[in-house]
N, C-alpha and C. Protein backbone atom coordinates (compact mmCIF):
# COMPACT_ATOMS: atom_id res chain seq x y z
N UNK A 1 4.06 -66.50 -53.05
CA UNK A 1 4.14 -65.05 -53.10
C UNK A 1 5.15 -64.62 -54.15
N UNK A 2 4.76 -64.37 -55.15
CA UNK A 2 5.43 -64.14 -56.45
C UNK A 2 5.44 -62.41 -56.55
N UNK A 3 4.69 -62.31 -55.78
CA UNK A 3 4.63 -60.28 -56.10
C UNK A 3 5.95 -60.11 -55.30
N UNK A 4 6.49 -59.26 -55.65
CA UNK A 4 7.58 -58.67 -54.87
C UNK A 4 7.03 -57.44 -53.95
N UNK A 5 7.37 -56.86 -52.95
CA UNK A 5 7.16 -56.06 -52.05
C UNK A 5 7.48 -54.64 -52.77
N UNK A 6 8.11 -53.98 -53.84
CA UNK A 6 8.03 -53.13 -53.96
C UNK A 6 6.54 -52.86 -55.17
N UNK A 7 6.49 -54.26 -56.49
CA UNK A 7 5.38 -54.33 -56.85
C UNK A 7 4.23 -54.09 -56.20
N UNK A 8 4.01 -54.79 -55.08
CA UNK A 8 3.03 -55.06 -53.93
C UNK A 8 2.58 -53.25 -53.91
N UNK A 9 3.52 -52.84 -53.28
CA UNK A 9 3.07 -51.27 -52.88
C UNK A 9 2.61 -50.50 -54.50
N UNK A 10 3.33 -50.50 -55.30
CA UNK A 10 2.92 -50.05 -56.11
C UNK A 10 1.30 -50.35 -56.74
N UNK A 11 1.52 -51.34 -56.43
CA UNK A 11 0.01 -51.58 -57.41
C UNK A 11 -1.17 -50.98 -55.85
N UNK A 12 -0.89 -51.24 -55.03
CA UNK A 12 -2.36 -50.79 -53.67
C UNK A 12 -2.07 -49.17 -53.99
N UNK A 13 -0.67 -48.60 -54.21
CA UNK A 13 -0.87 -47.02 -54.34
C UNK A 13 -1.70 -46.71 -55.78
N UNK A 14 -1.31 -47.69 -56.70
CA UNK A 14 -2.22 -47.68 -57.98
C UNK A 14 -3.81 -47.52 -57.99
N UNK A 15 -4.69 -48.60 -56.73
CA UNK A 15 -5.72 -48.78 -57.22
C UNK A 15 -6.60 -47.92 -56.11
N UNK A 16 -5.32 -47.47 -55.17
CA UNK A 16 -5.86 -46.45 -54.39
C UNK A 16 -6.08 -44.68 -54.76
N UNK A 17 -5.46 -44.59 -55.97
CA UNK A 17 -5.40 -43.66 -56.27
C UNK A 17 -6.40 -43.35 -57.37
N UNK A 18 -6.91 -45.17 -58.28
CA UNK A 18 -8.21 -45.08 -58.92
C UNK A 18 -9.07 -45.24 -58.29
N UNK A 19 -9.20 -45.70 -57.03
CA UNK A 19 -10.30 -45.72 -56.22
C UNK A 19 -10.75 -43.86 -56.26
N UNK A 20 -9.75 -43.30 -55.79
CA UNK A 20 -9.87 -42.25 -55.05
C UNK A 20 -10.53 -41.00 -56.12
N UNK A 21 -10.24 -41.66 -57.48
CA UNK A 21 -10.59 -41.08 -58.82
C UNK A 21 -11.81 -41.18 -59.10
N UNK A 22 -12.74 -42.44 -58.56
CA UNK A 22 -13.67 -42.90 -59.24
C UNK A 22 -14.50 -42.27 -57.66
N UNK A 23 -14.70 -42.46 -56.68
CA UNK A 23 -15.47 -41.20 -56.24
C UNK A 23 -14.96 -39.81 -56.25
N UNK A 24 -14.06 -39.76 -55.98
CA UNK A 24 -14.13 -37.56 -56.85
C UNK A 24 -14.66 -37.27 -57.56
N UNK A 25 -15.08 -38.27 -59.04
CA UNK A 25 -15.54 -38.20 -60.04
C UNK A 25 -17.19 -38.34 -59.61
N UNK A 26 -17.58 -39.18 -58.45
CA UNK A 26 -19.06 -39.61 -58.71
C UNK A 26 -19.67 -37.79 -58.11
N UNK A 27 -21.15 -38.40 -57.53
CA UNK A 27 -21.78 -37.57 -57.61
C UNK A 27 -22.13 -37.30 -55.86
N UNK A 28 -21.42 -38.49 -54.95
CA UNK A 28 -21.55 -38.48 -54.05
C UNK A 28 -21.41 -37.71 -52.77
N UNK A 29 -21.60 -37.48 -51.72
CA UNK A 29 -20.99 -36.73 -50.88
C UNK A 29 -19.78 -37.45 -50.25
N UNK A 30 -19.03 -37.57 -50.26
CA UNK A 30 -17.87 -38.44 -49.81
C UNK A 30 -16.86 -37.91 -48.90
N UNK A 31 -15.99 -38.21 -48.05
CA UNK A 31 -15.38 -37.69 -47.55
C UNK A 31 -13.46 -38.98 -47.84
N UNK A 32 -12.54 -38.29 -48.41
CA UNK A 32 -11.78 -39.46 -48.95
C UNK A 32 -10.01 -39.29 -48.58
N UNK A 33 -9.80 -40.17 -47.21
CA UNK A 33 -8.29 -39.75 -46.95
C UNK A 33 -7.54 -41.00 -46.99
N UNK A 34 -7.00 -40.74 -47.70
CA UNK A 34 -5.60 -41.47 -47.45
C UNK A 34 -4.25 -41.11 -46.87
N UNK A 35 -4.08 -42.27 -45.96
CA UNK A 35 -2.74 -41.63 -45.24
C UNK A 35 -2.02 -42.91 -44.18
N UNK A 36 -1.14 -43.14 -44.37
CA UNK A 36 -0.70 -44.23 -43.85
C UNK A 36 -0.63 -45.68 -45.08
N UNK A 37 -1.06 -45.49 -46.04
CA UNK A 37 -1.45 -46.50 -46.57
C UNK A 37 -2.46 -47.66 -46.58
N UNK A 38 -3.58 -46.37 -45.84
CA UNK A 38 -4.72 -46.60 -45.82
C UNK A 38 -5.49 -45.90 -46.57
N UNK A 39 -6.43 -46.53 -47.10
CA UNK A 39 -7.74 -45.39 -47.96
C UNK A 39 -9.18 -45.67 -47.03
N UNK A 40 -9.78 -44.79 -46.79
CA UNK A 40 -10.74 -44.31 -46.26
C UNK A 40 -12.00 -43.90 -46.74
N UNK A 41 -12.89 -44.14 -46.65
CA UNK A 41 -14.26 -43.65 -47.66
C UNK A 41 -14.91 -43.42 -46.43
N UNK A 42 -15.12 -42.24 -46.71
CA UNK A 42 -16.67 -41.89 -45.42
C UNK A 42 -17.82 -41.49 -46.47
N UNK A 43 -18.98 -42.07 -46.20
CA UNK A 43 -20.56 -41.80 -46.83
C UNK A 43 -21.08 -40.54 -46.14
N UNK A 44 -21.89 -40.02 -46.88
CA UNK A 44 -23.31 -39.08 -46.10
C UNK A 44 -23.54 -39.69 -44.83
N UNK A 45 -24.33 -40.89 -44.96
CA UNK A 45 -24.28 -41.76 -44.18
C UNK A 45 -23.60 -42.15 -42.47
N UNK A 46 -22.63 -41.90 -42.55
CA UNK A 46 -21.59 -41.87 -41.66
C UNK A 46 -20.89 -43.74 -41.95
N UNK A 47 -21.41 -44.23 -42.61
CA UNK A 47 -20.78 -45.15 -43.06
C UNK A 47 -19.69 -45.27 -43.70
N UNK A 48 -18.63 -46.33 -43.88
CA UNK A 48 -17.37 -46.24 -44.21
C UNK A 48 -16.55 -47.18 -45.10
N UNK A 49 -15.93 -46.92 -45.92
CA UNK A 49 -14.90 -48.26 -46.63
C UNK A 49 -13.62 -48.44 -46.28
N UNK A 50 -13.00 -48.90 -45.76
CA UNK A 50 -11.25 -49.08 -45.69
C UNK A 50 -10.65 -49.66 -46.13
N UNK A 51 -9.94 -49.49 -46.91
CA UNK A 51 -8.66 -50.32 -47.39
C UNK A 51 -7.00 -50.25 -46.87
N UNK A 52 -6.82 -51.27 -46.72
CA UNK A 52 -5.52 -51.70 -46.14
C UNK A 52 -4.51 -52.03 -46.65
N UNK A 53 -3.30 -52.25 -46.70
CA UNK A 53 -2.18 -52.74 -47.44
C UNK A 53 -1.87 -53.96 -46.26
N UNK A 54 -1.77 -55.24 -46.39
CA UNK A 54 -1.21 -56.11 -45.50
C UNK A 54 0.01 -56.62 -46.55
N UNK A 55 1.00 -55.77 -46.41
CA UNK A 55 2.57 -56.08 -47.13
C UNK A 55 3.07 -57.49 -46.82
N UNK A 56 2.89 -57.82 -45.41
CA UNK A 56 3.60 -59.23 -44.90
C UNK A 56 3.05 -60.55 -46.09
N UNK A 57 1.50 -60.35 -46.33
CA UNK A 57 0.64 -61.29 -46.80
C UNK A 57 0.46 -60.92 -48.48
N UNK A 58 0.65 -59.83 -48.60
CA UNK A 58 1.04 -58.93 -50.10
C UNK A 58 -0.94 -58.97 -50.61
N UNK A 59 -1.64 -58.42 -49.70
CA UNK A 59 -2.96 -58.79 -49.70
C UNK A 59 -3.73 -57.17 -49.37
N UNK A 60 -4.31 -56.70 -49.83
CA UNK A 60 -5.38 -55.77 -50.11
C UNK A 60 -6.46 -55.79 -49.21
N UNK A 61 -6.58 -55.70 -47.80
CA UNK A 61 -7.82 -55.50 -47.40
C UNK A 61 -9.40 -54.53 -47.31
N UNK A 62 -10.11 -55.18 -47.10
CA UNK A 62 -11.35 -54.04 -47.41
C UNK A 62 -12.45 -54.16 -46.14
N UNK A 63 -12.65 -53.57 -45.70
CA UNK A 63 -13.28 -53.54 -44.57
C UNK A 63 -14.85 -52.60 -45.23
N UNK A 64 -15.94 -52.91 -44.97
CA UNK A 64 -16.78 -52.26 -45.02
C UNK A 64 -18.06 -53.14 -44.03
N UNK A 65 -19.28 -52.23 -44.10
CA UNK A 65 -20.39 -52.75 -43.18
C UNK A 65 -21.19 -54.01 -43.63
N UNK A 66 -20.87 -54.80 -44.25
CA UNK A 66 -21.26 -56.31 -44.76
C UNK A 66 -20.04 -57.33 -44.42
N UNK A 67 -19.04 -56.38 -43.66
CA UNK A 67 -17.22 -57.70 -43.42
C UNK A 67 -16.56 -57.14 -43.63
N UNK A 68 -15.30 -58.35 -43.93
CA UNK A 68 -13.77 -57.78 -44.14
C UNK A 68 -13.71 -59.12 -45.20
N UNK A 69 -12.90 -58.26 -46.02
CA UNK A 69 -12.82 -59.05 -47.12
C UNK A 69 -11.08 -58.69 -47.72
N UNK A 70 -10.47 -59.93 -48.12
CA UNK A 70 -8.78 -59.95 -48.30
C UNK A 70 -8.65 -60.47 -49.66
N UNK A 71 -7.51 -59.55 -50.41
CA UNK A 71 -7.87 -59.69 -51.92
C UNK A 71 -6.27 -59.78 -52.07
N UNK A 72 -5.85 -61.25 -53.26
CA UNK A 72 -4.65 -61.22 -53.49
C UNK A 72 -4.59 -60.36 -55.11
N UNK A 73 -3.58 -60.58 -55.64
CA UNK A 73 -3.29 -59.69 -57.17
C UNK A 73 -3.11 -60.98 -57.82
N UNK A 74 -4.08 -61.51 -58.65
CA UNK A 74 -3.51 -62.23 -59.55
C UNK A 74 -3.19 -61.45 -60.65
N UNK A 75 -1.39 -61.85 -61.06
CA UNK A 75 -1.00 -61.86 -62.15
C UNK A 75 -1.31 -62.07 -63.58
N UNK A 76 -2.14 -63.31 -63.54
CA UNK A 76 -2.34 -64.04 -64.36
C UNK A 76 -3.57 -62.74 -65.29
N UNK A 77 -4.43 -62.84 -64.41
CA UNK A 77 -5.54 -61.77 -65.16
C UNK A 77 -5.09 -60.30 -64.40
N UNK A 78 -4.39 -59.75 -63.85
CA UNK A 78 -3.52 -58.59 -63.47
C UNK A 78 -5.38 -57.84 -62.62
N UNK A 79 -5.23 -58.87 -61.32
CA UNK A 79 -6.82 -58.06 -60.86
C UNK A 79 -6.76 -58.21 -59.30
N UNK A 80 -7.41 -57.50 -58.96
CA UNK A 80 -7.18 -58.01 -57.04
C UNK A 80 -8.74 -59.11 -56.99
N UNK A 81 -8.41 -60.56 -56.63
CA UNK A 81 -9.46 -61.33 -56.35
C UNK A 81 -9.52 -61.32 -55.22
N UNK A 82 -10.65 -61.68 -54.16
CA UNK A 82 -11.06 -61.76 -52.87
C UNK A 82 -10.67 -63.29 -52.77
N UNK A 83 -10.00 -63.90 -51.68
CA UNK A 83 -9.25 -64.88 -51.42
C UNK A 83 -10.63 -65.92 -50.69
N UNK A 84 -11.74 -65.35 -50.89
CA UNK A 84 -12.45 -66.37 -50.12
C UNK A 84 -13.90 -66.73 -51.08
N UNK A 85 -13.79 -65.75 -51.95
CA UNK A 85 -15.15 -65.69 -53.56
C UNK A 85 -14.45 -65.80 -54.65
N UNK A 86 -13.62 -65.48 -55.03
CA UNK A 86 -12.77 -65.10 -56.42
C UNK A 86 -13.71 -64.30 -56.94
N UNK A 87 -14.06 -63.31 -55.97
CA UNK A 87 -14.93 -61.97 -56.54
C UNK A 87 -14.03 -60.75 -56.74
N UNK A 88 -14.47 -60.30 -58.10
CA UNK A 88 -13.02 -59.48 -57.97
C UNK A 88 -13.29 -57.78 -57.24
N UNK A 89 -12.01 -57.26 -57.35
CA UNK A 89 -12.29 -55.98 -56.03
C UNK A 89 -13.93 -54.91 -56.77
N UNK A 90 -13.62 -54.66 -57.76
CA UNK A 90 -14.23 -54.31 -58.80
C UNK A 90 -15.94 -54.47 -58.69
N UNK A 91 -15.70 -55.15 -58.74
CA UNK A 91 -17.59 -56.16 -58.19
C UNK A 91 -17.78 -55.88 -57.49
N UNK A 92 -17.17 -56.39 -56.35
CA UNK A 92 -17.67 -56.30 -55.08
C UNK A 92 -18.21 -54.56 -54.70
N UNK A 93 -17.38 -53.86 -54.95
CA UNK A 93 -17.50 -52.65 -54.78
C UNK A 93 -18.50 -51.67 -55.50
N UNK A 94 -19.29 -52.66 -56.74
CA UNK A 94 -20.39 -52.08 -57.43
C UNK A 94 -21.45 -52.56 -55.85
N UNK A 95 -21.32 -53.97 -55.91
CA UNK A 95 -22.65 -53.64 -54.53
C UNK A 95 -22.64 -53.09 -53.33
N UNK A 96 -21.15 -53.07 -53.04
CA UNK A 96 -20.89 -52.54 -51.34
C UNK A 96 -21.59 -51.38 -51.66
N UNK A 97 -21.33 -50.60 -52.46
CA UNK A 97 -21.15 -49.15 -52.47
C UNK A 97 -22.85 -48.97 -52.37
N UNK A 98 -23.53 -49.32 -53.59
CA UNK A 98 -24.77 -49.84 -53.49
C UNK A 98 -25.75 -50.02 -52.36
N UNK A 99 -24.74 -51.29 -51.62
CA UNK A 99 -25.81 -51.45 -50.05
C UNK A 99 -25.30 -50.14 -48.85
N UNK A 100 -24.37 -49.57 -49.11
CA UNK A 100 -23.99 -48.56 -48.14
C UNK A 100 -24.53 -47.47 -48.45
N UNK A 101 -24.22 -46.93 -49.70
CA UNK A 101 -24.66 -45.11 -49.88
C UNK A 101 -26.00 -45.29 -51.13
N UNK A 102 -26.34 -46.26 -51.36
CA UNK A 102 -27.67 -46.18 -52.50
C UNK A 102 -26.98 -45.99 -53.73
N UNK A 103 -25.97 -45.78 -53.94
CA UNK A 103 -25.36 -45.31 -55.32
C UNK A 103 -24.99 -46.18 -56.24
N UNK A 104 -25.17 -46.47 -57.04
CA UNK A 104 -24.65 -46.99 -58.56
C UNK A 104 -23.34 -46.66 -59.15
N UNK A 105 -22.35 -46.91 -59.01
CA UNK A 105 -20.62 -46.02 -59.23
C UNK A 105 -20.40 -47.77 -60.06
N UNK A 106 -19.48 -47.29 -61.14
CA UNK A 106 -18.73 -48.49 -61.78
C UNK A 106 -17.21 -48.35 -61.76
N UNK A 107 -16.44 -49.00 -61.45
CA UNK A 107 -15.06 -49.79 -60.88
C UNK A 107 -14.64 -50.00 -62.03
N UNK A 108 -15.01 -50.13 -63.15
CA UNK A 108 -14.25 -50.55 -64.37
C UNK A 108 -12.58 -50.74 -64.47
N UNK A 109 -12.04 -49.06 -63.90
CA UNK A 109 -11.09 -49.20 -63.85
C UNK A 109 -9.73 -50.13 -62.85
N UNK A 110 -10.81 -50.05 -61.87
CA UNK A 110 -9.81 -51.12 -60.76
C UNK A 110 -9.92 -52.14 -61.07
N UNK A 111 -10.86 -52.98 -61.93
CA UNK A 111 -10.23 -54.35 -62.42
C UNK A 111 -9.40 -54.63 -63.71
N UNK A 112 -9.15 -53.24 -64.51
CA UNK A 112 -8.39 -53.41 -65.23
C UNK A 112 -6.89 -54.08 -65.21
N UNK A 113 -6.52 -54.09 -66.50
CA UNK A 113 -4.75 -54.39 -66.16
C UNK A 113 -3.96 -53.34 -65.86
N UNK A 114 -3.20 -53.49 -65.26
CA UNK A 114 -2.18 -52.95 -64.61
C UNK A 114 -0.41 -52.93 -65.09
């Protein structure tokens, strides 16, 4: 665990706040709270995305209707990978979004560097 705990927060308030950018921006009906240091996606649908901060583990969780999926920050390529695919958050979230609300949305920015 090389991230430090104040890094740690910074970067989940970072990609929560491009998350939160990249549907405001879409075309979707969305419903989008954050609070606690949680982010929240509600669909038309009544379907949902969550993201988590697990500070102890310095790990990014994502909860949606296909699992739960736990993403560390590699440094190295400055990206949140999923600790069990080395799929990065980015990806994954072109199909979640996909198999949940029908929509096509691109992440570009959350796998960027940081």
């Amino acid at each position: 665990m090389s991230l430090s705990e104040a890094r740690f927060h910074d970067l989940v308030d970072e990609t929560h706040q491009a998350l939160e950018d990249v549907f405001d921006n879409s075309d979707l009906d969305v419903d989008v709270e954050n609070a606690g240091g949680v982010l929240t996606v509600r669909f038309e649908n009544a379907s949902q995305l969550i993201f988590s901060r697990q500070p102890a583990l310095r790990q990014l969780w994502l909860a949606a209707r296909s699992g739960g999926f736990h993403f560390d920050y590699d440094d190295g390529s400055q990206r949140w990978m999923c600790d069990s695919s080395d799929e990065l958050l980015g990806e994954m979230l072109v199909r979640i979004v996909q198999e949940q609300a029908g929509a096509e949305l691109e992440f570009d920015e959350i796998d960027g560097p940081r």
